[in-house]
Structure formats: C-alpha cells, structure tokens
PDB file of N, CA and C in Angstrom:
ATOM      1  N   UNK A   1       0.692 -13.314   7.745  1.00  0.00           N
ATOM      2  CA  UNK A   1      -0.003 -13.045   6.519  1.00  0.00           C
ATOM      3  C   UNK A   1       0.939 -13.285   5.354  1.00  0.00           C
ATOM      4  N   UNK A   2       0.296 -14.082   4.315  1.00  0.00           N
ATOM      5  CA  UNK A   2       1.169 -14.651   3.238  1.00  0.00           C
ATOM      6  C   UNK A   2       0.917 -14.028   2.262  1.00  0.00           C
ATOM      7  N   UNK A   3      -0.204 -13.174   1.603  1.00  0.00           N
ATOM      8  CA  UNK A   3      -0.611 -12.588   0.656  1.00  0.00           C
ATOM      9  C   UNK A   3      -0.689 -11.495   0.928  1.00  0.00           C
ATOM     10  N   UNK A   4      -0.173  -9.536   0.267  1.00  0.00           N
ATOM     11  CA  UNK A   4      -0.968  -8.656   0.621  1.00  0.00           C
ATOM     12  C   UNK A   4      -2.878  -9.016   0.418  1.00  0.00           C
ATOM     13  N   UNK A   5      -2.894  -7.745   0.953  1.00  0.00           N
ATOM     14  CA  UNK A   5      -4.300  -7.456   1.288  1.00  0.00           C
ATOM     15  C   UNK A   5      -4.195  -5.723   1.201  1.00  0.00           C
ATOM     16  N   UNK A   6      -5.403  -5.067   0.368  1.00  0.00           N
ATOM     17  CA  UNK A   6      -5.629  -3.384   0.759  1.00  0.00           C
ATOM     18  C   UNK A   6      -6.791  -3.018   1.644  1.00  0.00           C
ATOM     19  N   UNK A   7      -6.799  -2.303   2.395  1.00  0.00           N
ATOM     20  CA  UNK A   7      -7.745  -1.903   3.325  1.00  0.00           C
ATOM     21  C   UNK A   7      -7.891  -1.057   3.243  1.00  0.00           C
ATOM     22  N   UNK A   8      -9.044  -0.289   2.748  1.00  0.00           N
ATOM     23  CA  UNK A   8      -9.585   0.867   2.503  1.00  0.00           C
ATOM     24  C   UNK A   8     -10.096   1.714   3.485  1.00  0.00           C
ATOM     25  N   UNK A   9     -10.052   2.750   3.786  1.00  0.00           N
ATOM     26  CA  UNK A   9     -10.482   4.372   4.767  1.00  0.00           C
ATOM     27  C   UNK A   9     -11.700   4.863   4.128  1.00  0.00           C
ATOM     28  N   UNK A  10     -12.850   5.197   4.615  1.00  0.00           N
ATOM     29  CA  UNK A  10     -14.012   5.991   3.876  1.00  0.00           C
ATOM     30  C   UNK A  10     -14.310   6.352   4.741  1.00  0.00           C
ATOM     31  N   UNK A  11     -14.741   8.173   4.285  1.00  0.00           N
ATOM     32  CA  UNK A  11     -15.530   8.899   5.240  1.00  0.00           C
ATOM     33  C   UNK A  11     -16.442   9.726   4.467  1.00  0.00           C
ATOM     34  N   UNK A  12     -17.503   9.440   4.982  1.00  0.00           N
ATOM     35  CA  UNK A  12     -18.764   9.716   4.019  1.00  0.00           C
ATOM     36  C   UNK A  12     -18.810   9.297   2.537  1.00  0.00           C
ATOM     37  N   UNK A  13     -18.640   8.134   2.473  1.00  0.00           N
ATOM     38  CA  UNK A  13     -18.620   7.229   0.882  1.00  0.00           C
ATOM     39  C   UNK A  13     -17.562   7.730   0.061  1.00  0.00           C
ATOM     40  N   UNK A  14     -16.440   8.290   0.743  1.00  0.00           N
ATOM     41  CA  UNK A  14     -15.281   8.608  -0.250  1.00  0.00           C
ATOM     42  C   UNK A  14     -14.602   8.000   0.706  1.00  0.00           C
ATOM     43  N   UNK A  15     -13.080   7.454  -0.509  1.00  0.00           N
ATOM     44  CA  UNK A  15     -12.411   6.926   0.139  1.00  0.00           C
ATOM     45  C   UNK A  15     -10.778   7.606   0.851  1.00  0.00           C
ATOM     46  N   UNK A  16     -10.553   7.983   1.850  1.00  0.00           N
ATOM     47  CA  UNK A  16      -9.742   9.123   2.649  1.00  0.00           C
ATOM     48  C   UNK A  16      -8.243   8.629   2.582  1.00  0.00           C
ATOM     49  N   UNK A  17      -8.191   7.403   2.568  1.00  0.00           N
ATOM     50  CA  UNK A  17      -6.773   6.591   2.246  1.00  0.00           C
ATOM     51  C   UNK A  17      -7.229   5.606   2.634  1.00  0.00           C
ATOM     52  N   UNK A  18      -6.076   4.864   1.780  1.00  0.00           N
ATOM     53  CA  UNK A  18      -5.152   3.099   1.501  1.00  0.00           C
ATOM     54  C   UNK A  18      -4.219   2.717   2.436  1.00  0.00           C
ATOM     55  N   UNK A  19      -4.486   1.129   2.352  1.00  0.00           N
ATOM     56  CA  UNK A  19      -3.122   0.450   3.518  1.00  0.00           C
ATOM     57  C   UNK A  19      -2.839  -0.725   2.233  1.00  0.00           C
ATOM     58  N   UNK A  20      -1.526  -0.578   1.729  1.00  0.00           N
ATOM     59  CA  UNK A  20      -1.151  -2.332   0.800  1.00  0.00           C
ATOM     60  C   UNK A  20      -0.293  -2.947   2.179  1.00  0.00           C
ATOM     61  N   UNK A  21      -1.283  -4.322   3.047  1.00  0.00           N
ATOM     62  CA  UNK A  21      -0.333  -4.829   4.005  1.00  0.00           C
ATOM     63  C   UNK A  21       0.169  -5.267   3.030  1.00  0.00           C
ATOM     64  N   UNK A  22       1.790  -5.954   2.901  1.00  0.00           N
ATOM     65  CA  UNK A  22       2.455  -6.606   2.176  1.00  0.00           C
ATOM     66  C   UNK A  22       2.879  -7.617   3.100  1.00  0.00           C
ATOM     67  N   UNK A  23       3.293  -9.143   2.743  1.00  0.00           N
ATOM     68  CA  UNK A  23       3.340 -10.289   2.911  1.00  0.00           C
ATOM     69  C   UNK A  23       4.350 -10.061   4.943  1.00  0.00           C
ATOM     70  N   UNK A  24       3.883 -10.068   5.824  1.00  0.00           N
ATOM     71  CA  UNK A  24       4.613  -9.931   7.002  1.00  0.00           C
ATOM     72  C   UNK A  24       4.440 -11.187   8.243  1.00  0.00           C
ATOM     73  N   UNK A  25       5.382 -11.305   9.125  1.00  0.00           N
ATOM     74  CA  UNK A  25       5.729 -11.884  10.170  1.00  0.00           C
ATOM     75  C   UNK A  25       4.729 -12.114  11.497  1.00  0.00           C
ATOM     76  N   UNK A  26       4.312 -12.853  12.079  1.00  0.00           N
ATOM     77  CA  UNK A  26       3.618 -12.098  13.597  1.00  0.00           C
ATOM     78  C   UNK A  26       4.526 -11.149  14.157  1.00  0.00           C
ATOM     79  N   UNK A  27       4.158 -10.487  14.460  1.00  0.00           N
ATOM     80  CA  UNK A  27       4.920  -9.350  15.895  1.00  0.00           C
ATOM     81  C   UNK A  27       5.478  -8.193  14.689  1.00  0.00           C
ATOM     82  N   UNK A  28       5.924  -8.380  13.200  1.00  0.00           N
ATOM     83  CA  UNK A  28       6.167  -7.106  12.550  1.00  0.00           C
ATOM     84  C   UNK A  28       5.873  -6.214  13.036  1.00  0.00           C
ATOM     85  N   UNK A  29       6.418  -5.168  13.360  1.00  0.00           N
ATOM     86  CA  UNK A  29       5.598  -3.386  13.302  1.00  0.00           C
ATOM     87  C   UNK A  29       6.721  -2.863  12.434  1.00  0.00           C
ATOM     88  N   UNK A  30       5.930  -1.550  12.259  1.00  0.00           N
ATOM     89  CA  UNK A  30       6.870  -0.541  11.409  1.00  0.00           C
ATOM     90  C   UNK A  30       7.910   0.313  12.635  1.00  0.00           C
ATOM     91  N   UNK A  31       9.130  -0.368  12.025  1.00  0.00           N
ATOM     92  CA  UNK A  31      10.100   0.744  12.738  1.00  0.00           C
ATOM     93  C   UNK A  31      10.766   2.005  12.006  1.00  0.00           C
ATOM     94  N   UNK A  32       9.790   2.228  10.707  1.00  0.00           N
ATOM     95  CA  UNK A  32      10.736   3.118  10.233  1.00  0.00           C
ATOM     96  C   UNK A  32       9.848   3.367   8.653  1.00  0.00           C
ATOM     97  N   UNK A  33       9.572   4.984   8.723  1.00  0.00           N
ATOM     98  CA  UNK A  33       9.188   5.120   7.389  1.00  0.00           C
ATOM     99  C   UNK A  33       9.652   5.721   6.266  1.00  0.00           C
ATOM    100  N   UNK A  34       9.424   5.757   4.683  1.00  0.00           N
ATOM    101  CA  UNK A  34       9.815   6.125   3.647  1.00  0.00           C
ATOM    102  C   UNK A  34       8.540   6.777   2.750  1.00  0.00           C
ATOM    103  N   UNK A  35       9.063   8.307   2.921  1.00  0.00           N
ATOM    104  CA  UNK A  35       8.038   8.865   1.273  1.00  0.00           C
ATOM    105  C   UNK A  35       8.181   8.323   0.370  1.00  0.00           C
ATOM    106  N   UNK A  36       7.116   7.821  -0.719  1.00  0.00           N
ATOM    107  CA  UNK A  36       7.376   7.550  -2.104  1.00  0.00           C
ATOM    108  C   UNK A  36       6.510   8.414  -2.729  1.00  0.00           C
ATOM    109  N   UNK A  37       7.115   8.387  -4.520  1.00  0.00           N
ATOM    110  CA  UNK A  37       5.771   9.269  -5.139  1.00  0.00           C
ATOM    111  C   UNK A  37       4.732   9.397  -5.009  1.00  0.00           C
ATOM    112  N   UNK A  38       3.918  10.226  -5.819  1.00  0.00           N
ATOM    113  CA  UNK A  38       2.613  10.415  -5.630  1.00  0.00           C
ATOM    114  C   UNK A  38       2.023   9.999  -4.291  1.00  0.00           C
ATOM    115  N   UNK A  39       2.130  10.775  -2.928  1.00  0.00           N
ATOM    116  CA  UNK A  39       1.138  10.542  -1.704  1.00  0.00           C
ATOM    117  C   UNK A  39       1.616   8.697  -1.507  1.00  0.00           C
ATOM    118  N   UNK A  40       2.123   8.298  -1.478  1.00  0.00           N
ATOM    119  CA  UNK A  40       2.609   7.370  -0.740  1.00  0.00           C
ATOM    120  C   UNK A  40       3.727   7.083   0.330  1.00  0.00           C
ATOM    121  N   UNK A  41       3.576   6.262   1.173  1.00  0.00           N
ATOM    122  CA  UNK A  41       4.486   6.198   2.537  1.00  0.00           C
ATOM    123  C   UNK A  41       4.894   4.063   2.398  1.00  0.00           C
ATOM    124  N   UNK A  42       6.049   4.306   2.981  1.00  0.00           N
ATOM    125  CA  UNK A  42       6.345   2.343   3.022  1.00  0.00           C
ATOM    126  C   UNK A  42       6.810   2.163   4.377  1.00  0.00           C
ATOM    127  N   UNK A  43       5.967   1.450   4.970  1.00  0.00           N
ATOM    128  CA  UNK A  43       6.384   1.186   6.359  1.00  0.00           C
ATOM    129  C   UNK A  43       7.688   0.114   6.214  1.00  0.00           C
ATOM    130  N   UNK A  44       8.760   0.398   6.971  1.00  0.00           N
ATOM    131  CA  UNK A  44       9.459  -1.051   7.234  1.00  0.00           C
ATOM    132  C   UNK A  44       9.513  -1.623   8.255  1.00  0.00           C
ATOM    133  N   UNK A  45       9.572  -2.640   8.564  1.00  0.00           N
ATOM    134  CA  UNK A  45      10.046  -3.237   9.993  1.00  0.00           C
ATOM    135  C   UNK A  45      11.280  -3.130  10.442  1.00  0.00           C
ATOM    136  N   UNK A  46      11.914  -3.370  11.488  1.00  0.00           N
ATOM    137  CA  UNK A  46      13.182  -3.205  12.003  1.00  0.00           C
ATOM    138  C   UNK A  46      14.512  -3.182  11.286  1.00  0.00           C
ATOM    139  N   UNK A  47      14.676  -4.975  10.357  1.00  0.00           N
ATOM    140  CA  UNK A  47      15.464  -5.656   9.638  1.00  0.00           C
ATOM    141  C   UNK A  47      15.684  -4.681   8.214  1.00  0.00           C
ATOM    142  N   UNK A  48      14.650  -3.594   7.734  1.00  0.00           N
ATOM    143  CA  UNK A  48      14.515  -3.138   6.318  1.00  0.00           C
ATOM    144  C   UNK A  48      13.751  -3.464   5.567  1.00  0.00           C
ATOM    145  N   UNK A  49      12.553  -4.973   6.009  1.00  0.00           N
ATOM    146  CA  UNK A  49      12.045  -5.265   5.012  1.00  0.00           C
ATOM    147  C   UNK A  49      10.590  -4.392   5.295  1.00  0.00           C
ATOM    148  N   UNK A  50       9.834  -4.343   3.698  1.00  0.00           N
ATOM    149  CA  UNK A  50       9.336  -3.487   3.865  1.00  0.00           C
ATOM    150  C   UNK A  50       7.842  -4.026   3.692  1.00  0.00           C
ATOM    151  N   UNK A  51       6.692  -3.577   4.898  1.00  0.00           N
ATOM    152  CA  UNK A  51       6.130  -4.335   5.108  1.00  0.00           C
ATOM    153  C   UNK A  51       4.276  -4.095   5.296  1.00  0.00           C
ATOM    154  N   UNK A  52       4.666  -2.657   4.217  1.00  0.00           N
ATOM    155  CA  UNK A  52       3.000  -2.033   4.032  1.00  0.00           C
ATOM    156  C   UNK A  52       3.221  -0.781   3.442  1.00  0.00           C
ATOM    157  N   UNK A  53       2.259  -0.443   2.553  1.00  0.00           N
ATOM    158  CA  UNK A  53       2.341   0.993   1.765  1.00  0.00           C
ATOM    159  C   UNK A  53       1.049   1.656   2.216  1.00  0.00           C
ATOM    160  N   UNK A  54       0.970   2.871   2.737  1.00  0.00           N
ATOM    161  CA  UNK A  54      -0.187   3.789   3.512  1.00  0.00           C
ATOM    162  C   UNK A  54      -0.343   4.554   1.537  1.00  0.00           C
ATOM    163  N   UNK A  55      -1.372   4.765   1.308  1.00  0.00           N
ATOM    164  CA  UNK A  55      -1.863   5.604  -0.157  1.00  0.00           C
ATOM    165  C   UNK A  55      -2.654   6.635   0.658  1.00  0.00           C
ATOM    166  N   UNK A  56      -1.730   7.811   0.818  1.00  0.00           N
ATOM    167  CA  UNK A  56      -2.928   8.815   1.199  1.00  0.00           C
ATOM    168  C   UNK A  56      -3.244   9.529   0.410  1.00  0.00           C
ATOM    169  N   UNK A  57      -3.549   9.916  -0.819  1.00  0.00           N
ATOM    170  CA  UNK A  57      -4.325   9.917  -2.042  1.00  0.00           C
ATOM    171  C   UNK A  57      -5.037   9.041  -2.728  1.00  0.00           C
ATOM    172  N   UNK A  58      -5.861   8.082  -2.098  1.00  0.00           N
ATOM    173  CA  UNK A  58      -6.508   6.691  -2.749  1.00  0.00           C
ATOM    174  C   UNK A  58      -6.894   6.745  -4.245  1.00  0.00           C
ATOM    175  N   UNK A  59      -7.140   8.016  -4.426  1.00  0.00           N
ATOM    176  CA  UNK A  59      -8.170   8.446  -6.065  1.00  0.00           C
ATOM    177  C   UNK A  59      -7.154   8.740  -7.224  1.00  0.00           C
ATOM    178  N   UNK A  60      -6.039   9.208  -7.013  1.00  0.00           N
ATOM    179  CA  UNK A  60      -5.306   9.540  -7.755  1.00  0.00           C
ATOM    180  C   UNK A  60      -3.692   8.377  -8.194  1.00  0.00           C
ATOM    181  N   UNK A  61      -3.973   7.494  -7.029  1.00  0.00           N
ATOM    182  CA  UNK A  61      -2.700   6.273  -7.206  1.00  0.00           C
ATOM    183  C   UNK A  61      -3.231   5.413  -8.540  1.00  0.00           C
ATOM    184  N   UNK A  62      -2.454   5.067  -9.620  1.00  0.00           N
ATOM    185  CA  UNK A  62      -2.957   4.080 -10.294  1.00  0.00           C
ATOM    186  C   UNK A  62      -2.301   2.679 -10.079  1.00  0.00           C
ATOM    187  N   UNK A  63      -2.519   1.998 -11.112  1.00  0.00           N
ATOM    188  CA  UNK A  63      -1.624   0.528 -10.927  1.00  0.00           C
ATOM    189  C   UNK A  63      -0.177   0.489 -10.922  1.00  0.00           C
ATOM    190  N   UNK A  64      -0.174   1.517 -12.395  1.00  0.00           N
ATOM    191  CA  UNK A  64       1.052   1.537 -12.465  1.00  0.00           C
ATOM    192  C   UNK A  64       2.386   2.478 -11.296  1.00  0.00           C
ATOM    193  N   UNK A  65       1.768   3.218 -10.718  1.00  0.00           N
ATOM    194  CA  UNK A  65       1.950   4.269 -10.099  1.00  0.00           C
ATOM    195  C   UNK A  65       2.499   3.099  -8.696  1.00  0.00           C
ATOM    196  N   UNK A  66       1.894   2.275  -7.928  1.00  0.00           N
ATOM    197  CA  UNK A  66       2.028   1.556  -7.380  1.00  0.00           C
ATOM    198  C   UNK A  66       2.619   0.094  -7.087  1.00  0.00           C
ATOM    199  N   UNK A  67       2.792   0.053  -8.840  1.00  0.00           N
ATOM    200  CA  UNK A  67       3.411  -1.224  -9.026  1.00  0.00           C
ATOM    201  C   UNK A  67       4.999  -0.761  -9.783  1.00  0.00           C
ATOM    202  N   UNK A  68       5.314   1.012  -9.716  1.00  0.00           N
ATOM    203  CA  UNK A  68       6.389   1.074  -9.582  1.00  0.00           C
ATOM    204  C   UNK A  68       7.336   1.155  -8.046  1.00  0.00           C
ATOM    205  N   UNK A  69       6.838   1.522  -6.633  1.00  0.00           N
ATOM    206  CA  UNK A  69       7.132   1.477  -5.791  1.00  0.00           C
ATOM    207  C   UNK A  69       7.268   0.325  -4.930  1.00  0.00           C
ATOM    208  N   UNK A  70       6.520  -0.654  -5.737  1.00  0.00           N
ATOM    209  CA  UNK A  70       6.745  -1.981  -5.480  1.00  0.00           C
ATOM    210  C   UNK A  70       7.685  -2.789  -5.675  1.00  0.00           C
ATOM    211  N   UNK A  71       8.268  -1.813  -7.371  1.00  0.00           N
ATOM    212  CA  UNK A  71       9.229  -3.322  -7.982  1.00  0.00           C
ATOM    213  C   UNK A  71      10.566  -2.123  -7.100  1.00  0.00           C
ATOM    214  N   UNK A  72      11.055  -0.736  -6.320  1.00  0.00           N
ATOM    215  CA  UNK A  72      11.708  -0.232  -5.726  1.00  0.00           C
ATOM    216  C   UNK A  72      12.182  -1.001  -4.552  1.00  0.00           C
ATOM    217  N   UNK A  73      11.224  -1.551  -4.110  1.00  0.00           N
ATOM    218  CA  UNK A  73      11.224  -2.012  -2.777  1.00  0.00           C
ATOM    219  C   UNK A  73      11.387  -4.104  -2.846  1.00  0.00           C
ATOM    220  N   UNK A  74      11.680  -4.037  -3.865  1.00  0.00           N
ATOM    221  CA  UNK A  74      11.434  -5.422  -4.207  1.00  0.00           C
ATOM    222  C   UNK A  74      10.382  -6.503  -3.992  1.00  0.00           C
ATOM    223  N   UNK A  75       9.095  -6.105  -4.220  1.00  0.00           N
ATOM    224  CA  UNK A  75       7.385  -6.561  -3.953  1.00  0.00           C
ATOM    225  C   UNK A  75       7.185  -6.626  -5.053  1.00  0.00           C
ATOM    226  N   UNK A  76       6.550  -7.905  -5.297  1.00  0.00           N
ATOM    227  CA  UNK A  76       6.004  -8.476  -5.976  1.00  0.00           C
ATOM    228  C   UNK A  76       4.744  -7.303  -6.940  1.00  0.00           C
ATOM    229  N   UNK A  77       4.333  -7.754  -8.210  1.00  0.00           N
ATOM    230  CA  UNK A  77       3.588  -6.089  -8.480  1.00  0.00           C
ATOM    231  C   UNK A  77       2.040  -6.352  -8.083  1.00  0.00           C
ATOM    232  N   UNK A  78       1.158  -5.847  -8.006  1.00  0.00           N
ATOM    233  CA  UNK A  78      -0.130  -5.946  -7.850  1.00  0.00           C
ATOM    234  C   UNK A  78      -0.860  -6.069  -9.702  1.00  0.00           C
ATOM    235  N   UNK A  79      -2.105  -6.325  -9.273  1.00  0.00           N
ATOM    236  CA  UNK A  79      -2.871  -5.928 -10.914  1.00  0.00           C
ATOM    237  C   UNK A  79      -3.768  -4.961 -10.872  1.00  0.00           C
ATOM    238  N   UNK A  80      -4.770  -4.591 -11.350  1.00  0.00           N
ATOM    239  CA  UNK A  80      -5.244  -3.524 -11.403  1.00  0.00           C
ATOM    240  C   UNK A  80      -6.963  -4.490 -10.619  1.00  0.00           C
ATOM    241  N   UNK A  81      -7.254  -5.996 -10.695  1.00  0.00           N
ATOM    242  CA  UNK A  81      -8.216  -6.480  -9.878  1.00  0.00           C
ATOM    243  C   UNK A  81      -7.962  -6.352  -8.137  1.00  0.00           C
ATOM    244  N   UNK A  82      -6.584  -6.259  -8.118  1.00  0.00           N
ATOM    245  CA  UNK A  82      -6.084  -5.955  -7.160  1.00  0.00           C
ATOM    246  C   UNK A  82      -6.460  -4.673  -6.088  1.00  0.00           C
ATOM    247  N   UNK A  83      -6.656  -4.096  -7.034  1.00  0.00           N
ATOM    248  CA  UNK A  83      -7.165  -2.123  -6.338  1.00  0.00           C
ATOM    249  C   UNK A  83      -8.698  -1.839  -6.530  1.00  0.00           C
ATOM    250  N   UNK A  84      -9.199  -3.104  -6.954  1.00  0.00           N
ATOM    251  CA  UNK A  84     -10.814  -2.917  -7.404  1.00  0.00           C
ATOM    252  C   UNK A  84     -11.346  -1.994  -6.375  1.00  0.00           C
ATOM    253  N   UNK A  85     -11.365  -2.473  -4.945  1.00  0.00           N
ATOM    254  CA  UNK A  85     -11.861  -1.305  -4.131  1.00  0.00           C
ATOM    255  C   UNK A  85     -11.551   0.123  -4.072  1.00  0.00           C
ATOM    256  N   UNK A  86     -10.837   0.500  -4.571  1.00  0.00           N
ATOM    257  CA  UNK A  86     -10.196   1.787  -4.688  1.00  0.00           C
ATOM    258  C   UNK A  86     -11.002   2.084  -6.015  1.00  0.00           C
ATOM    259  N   UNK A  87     -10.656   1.397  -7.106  1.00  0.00           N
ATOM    260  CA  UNK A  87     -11.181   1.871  -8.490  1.00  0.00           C
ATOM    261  C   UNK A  87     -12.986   1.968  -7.908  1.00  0.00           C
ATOM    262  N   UNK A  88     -13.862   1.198  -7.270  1.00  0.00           N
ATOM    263  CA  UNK A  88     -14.994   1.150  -6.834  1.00  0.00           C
ATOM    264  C   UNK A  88     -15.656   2.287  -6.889  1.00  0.00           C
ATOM    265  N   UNK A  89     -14.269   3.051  -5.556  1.00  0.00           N
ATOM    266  CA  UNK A  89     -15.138   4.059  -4.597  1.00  0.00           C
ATOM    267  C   UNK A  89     -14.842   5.055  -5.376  1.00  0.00           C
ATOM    268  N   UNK A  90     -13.475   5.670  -6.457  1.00  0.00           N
ATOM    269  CA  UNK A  90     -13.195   6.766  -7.073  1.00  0.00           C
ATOM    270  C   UNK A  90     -14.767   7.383  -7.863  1.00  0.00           C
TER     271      UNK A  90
END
C-alpha cells in the first residue's frame, strides 16, 4: 500500500474508533506500540518505521490534532478531506 487509507469502526451508527494505515510493505505487522495524545496509539513495524495510527476517540481527534503526530513520526500530514468519514459520522 502506497497511500494511507482510514478505516472506520461503527457500532450502532457511531463511530467506536479509527485505523490511519500509513504507506507499508507486504508482510509489515506491528511489532511494537506508542501512546500519542489525545486517545491515539502508532503501530510500528520491527525496523521503527511507523506504520498505522489506531484513533480510539474518533469524535474528538481533529486534523490538526493528527497531523501533529504525524509530522512526530515523520508522515506526511493528512487534510481535513482526508477524515471526511470521521467528520461524517461525528
């Protein structure tokens, strides 16, 4: 996968949590995780790179909120068309 992608969680038309895959390898898994602010987690793979953000607060993450843990981790930033599904379901 060359582009993230977010994948959204809903249970009963709310949304329960977020996945940002970020740009990864075949065979990646997460060997290793990191808290970030506000209800966020960053999976890494083995090497350090880091290779998905779990949002388990979907309603309360904003752009900016997310596109600071991004530029931490050295990822590219998202936009706010980017989280449309999230902004959708709030």
């Amino acid at each position: 996968m060359k582009e993230p992608y977010l994948e959204v969680t809903f249970r009963r038309g709310w949304p329960i949590a977020a996945y940002l895959f970020l740009p990864r390898k075949t065979g990646d898994k997460s060997y290793r995780t990191s808290k970030a602010e506000l209800g966020m987690i960053i999976d890494f793979e083995q090497s350090g790179r880091a290779i998905g953000i779990e949002i388990t607060a979907p309603t309360k993450v904003t752009t900016a909120d997310l596109n600071s843990v991004l530029r931490e981790i050295g990822a590219p930033p998202v936009t706010g068309e980017d989280l449309t599904p999230l902004q959708l379901a709030a």
